[in-house]
Protein backbone atom coordinates (compact mmCIF):
# COMPACT_ATOMS: atom_id res chain seq x y z
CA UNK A 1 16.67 39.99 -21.97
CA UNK A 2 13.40 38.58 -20.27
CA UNK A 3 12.67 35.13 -19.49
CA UNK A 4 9.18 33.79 -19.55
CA UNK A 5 8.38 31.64 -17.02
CA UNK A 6 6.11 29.05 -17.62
CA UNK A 7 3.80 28.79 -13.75
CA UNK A 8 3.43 25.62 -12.82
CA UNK A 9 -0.54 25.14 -12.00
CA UNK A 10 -1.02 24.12 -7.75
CA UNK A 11 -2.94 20.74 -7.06
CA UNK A 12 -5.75 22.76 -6.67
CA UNK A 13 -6.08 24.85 -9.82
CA UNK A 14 -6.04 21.43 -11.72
CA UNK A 15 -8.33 19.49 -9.50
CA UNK A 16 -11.05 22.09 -10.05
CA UNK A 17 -10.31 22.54 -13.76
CA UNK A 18 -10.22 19.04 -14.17
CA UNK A 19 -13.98 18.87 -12.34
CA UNK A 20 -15.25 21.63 -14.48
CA UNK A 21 -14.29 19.81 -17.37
CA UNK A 22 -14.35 15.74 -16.87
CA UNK A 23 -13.78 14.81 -20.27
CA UNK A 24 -10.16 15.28 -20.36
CA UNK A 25 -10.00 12.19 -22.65
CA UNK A 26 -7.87 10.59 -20.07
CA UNK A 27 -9.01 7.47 -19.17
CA UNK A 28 -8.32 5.24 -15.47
CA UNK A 29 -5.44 3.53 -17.29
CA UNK A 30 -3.85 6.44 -18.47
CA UNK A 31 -3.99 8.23 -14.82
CA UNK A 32 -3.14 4.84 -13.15
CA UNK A 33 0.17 4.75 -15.83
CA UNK A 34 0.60 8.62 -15.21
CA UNK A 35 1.15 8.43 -11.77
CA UNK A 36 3.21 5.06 -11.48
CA UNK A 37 5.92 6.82 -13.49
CA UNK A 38 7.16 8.62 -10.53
CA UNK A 39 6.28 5.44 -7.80
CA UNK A 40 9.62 3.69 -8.09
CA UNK A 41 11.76 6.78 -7.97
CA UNK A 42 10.05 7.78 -4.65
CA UNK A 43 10.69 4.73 -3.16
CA UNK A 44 14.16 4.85 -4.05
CA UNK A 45 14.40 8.68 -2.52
CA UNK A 46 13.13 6.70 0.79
CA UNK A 47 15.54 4.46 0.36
CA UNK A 48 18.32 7.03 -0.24
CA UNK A 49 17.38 8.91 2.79
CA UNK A 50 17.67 6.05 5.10
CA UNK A 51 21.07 4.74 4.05
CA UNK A 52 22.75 4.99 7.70
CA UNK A 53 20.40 2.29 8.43
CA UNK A 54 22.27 -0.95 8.30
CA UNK A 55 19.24 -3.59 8.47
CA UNK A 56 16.39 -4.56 6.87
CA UNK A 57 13.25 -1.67 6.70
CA UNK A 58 10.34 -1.24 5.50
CA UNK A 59 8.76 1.28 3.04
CA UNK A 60 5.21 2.07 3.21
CA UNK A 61 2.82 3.97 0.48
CA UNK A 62 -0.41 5.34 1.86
CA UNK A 63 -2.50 6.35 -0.15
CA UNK A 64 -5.46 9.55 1.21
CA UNK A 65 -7.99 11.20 -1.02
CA UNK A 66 -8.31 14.68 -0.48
CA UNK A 67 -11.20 15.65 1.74
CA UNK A 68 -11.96 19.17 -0.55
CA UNK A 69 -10.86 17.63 -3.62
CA UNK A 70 -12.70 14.10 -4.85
CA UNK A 71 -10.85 13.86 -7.77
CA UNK A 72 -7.29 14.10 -6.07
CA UNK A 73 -5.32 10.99 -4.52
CA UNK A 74 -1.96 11.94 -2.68
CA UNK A 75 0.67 8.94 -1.83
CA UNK A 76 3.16 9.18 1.19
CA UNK A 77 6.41 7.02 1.57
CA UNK A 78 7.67 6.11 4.73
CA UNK A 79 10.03 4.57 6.41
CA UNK A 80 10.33 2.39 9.37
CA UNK A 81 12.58 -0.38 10.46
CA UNK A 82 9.57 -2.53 12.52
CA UNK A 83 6.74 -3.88 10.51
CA UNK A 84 4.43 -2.06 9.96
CA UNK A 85 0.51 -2.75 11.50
CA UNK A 86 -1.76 -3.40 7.84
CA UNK A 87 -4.21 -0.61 7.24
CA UNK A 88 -6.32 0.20 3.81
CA UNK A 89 -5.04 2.31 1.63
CA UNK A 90 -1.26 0.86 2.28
CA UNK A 91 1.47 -0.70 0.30
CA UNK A 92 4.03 -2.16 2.11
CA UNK A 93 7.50 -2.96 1.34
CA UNK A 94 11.11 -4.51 2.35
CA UNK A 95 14.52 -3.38 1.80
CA UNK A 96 17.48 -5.19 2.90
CA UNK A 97 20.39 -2.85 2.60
CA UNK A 98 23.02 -5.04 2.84
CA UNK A 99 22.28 -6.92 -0.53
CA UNK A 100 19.99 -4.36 -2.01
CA UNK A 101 16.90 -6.57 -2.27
CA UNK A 102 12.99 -4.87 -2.17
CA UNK A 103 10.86 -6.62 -1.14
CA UNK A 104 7.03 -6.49 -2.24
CA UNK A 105 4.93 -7.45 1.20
CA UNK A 106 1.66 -6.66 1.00
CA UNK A 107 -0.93 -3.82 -0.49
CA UNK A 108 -4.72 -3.50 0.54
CA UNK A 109 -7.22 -1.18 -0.99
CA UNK A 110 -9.56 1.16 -0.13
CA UNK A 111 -12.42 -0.21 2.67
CA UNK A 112 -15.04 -0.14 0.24
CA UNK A 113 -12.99 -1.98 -2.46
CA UNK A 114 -11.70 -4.61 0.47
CA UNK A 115 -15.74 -5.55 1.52
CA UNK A 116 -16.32 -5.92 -2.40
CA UNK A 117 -13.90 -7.84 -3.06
CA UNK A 118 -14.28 -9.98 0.04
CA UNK A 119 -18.12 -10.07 -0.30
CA UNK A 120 -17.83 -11.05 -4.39
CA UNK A 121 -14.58 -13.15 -4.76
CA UNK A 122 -16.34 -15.21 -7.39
CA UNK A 123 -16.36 -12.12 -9.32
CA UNK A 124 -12.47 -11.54 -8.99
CA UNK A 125 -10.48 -11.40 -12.01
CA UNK A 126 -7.68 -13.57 -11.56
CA UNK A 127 -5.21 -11.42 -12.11
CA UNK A 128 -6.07 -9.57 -8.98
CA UNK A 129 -6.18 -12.80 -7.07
CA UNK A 130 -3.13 -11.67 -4.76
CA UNK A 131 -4.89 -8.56 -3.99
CA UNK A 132 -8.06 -10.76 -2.82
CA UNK A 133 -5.97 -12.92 -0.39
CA UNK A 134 -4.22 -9.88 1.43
CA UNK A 135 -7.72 -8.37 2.31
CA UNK A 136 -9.10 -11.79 3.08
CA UNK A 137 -5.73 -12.48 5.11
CA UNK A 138 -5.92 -9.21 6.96
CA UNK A 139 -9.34 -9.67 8.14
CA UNK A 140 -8.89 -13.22 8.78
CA UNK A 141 -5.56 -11.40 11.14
CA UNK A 142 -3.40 -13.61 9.51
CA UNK A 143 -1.48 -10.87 7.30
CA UNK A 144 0.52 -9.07 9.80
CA UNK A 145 0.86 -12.24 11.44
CA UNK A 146 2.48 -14.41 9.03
CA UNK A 147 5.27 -11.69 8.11
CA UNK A 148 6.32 -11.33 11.55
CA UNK A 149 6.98 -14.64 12.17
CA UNK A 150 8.62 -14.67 8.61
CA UNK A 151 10.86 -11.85 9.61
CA UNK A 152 11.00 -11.41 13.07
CA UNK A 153 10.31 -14.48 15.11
CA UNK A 154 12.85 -14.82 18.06
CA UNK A 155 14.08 -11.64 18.00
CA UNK A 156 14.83 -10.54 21.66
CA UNK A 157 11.87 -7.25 21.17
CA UNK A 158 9.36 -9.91 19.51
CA UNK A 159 6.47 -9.80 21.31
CA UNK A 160 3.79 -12.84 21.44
CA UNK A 161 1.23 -12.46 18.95
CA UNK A 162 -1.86 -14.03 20.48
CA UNK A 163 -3.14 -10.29 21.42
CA UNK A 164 -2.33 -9.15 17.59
CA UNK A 165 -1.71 -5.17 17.55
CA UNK A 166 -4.88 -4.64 15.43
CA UNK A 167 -6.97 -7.57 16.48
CA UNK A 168 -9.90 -5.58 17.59
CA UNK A 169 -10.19 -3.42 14.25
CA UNK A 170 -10.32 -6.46 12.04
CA UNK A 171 -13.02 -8.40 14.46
CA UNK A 172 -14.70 -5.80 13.77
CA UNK A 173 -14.63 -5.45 9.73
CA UNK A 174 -14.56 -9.57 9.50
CA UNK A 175 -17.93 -9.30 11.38
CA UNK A 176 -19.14 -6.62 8.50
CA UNK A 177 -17.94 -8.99 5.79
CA UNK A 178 -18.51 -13.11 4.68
CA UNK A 179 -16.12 -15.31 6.87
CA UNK A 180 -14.89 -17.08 3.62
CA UNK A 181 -11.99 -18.94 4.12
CA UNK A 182 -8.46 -18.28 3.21
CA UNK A 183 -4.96 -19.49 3.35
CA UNK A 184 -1.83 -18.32 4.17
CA UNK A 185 -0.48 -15.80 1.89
CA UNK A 186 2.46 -17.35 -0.39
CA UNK A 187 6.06 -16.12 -0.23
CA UNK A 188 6.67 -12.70 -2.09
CA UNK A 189 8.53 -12.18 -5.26
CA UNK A 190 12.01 -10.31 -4.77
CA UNK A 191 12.68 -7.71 -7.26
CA UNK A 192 16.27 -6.79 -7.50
CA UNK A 193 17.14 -3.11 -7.39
């Protein structure tokens, strides 16, 4: 007895299919849903992988575009067990092993979305109000900042933060961009997993 085998269609074949054809009926919400499906389960594969680790990490999500394909967006997880320095395109998380906490840190955009959003904040929704205050923070160099001292003030490898890691990059984007004020960001919510 033969078995048909379905092929499963590369990244590739769909992306240019997809181009061919835009009006797949599939709106932004629909992709945006589509592809959050699987977001939690990766992060708990990083997780998984890293369980001889005994304290706190951190998971990141970077997000890169394809260079040959516009219409394709890939996501990486990582781990690491220092903080990691804020880029665009990132999502950054915390897991504490030993009670099973995550930890949502911080996420920035795209560069073109950050300078939008920090050149039109009266046009913000509210809803996306946290999103506004981590670009304004990280350009202001308060981001990274802040959650060091939040999580790793005093340790012995600490280093002192007046020369920030990334202090040149973000003199250079807050020079491209208003110098509107901002605060400190507020503490993160602590989802249970």
């Amino acid at each position: 007895m033969k078995y048909k085998m379905n092929k499963k269609h590369t990244v590739g074949e769909e992306a240019v299919k997809r181009l061919m054809n835009p009006d797949t009926g599939q709106g932004i919400v629909d992709t945006q849903r589509e592809a959050d499906k699987e977001y939690f389960e990766e992060i708990k594969k990083c997780i998984a992988n890293h369980t001889s680790w005994d304290k706190p990490f951190y998971i990141l999500t970077i997000h890169k575009k394809e260079q040959l394909l516009e219409n394709v967006v890939r996501r990486y997880f990582f781990a690491r067990q220092s903080l990691p320095t804020p880029q665009w395109d990132q999502t950054v998380w915390r897991y504490d092993p030993k009670n099973g906490d995550l930890q949502f840190i911080w996420v920035l955009p795209d560069e073109n979305t950050a300078k939008w959003l920090a050149g039109n904040p009266q046009q913000v929704y509210k809803e996306h109000g946290e999103l506004l205050q981590f670009v304004m923070d990280f350009l202001n160099k308060k981001l990274y900042r802040f959650y060091h001292n939040k999580f790793h003030k005093g340790e012995p490898e600490c280093t002192d933060l007046l020369d920030s890691p990334y202090s040149e990059q973000c003199s250079r984007a807050a020079e491209a961009l208003s110098n509107a004020e901002s605060t400190a960001p507020s503490p993160s919510k602590i989802i249970t997993t």
